[in-house]
N, C-alpha and C. Protein backbone atom coordinates (compact mmCIF):
# COMPACT_ATOMS: atom_id res chain seq x y z
N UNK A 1 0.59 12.13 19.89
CA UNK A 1 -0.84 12.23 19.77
C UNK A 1 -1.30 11.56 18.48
N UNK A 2 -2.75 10.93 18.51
CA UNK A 2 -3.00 10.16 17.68
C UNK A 2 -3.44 11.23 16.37
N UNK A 3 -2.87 11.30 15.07
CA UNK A 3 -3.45 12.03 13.93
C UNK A 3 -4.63 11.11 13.04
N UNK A 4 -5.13 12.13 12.78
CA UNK A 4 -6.03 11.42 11.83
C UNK A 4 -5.85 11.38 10.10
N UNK A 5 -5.66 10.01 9.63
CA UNK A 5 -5.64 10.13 8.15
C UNK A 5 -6.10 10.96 7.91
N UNK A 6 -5.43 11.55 6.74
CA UNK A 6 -6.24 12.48 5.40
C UNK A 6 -6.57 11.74 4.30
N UNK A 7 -7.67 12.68 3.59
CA UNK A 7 -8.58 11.26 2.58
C UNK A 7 -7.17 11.27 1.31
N UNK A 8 -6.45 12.21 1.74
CA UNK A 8 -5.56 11.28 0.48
C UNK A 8 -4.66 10.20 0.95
N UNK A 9 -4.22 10.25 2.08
CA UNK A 9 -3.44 8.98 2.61
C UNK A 9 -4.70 7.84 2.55
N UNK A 10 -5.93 8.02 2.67
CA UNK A 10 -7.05 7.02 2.48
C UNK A 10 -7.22 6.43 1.42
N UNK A 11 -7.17 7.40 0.21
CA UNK A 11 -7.37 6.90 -1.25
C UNK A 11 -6.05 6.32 -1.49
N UNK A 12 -4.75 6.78 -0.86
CA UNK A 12 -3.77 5.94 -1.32
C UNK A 12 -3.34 4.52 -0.83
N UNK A 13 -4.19 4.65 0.54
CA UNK A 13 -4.39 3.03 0.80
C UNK A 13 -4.94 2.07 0.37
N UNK A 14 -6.17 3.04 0.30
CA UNK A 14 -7.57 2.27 -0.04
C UNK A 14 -7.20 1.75 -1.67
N UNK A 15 -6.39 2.00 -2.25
CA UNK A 15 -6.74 1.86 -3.81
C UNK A 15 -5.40 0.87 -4.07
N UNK A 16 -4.46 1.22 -3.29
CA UNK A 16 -3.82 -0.32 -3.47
C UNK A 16 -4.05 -1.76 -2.42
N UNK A 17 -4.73 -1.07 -2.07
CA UNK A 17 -5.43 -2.30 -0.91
C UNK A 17 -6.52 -3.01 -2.15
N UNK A 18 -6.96 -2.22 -2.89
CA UNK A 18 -8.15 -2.32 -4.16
C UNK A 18 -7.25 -3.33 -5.18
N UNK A 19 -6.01 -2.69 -5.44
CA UNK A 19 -5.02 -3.61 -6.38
C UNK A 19 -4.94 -5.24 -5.60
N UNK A 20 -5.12 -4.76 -4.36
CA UNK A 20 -4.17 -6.59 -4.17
C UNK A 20 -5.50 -7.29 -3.58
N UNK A 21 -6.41 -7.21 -3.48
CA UNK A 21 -7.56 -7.54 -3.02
C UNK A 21 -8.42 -8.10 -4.68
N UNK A 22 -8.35 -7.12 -5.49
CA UNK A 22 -8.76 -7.91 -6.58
C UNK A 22 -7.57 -8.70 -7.23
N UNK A 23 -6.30 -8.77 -7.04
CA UNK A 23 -5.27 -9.59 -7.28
C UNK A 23 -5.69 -10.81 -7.02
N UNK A 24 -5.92 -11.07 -5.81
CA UNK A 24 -6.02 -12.52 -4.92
C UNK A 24 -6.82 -12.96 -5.31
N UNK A 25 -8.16 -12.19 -5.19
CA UNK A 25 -9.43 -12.69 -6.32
C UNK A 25 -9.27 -13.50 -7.11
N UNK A 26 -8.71 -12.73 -8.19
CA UNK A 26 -8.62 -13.65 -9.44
C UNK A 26 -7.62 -14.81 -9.80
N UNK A 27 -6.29 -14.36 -8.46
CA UNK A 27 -5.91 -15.84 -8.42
C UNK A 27 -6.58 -16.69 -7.90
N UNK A 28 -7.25 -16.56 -7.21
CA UNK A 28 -8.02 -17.84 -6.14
C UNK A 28 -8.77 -18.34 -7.63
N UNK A 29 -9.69 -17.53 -7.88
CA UNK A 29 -10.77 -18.02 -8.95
C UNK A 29 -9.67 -18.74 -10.10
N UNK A 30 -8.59 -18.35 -10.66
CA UNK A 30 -7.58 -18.70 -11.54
C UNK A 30 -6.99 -20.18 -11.25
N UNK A 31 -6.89 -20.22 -9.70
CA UNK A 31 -6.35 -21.66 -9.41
C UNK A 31 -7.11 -22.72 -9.38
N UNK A 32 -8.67 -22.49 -9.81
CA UNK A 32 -9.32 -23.44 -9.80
C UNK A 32 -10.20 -23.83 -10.47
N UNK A 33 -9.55 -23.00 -11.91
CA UNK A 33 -9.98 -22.99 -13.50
C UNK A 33 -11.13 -22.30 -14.14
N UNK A 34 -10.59 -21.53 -14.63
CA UNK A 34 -11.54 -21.05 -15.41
C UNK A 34 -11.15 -20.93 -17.16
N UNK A 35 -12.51 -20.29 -17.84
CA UNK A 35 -12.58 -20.44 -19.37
C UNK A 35 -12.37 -18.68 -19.87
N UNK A 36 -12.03 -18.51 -20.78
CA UNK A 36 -11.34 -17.81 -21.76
C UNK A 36 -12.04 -16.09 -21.45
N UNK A 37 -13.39 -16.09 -21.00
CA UNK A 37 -14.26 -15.23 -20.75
C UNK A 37 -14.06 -14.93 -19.38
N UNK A 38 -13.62 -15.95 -18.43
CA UNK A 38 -13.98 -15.41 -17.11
C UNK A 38 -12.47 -14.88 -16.90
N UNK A 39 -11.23 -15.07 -17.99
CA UNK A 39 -9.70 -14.74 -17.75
C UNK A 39 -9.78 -13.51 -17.78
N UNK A 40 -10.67 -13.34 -18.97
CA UNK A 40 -10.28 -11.99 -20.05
C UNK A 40 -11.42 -10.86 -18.50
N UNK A 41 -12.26 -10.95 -17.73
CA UNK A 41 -13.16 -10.63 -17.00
C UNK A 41 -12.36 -10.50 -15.87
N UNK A 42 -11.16 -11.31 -15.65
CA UNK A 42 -10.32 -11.07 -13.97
C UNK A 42 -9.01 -10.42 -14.97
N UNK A 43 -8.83 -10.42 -15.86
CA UNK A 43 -7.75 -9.35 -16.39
C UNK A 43 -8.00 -7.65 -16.49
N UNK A 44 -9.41 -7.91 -17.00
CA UNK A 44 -10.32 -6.21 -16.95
C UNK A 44 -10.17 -6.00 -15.66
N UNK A 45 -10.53 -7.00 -14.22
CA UNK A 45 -10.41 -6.15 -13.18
C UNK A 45 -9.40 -5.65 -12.60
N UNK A 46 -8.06 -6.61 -12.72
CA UNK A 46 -7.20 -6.23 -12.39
C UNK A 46 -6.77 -4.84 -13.26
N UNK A 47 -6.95 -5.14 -14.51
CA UNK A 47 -6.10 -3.24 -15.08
C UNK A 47 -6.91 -2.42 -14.39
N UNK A 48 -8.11 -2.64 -14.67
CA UNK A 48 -9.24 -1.34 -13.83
C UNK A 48 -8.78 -0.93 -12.40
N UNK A 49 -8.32 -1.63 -11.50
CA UNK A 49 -7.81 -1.37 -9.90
C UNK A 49 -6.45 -1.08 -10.08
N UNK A 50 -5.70 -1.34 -11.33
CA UNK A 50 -4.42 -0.66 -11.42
C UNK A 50 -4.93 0.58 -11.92
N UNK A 51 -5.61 0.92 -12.84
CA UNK A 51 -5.63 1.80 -13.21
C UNK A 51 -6.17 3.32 -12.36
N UNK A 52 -7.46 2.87 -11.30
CA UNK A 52 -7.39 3.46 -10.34
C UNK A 52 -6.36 3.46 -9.37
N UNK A 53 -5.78 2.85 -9.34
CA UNK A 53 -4.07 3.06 -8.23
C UNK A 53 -3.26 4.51 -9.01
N UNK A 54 -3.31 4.41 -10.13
CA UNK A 54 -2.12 5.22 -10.74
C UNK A 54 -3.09 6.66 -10.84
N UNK A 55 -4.54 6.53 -10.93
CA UNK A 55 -5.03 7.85 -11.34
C UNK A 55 -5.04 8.43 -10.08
N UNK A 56 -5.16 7.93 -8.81
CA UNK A 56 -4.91 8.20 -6.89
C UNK A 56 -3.88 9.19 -7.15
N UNK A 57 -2.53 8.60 -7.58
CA UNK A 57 -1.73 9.26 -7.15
C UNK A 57 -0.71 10.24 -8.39
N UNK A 58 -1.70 10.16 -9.59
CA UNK A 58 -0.90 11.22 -10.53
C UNK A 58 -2.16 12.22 -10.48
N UNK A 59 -3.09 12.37 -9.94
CA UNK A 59 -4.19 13.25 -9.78
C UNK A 59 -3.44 14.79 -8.64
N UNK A 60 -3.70 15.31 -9.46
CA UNK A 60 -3.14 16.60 -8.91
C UNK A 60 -3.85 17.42 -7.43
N UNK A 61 -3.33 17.78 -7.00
CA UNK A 61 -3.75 18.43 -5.54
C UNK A 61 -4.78 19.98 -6.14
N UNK A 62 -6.08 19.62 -5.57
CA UNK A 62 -6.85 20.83 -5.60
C UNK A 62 -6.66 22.20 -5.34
N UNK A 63 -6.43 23.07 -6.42
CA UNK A 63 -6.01 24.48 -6.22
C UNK A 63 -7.41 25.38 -5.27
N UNK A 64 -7.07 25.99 -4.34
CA UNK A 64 -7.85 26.73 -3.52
C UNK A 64 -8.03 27.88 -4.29
């Protein structure tokens, strides 16, 4: 029978789907040059979508 995700199997997709989606981003934009501001601007995004990846899954399970 078909189950339905739970929003934490969601957030744990969704947020490394977030990592490699702004990955590609900034290579695409990277392979076709950019200046010192727009590096330092696709480096912020990438830590920021890592950084939501790691807070997904060291975030503790809600006590009832």
């Amino acid at each position: 029978m078909f189950k339905l995700p739970s929003s934490r199997d969601v957030a744990l997709w969704g947020s490394a789907s977030l990592v490699f989606l702004v990955s590609m981003i900034a290579g695409h934009f990277a392979a076709q040059g950019m200046n010192l501001i727009q590096w330092l601007g696709a480096a912020t995004s990438v830590l920021g979508s890592i950084t939501v990846a790691v807070a997904v899954r060291v975030w503790g399970p809600e006590e009832a």
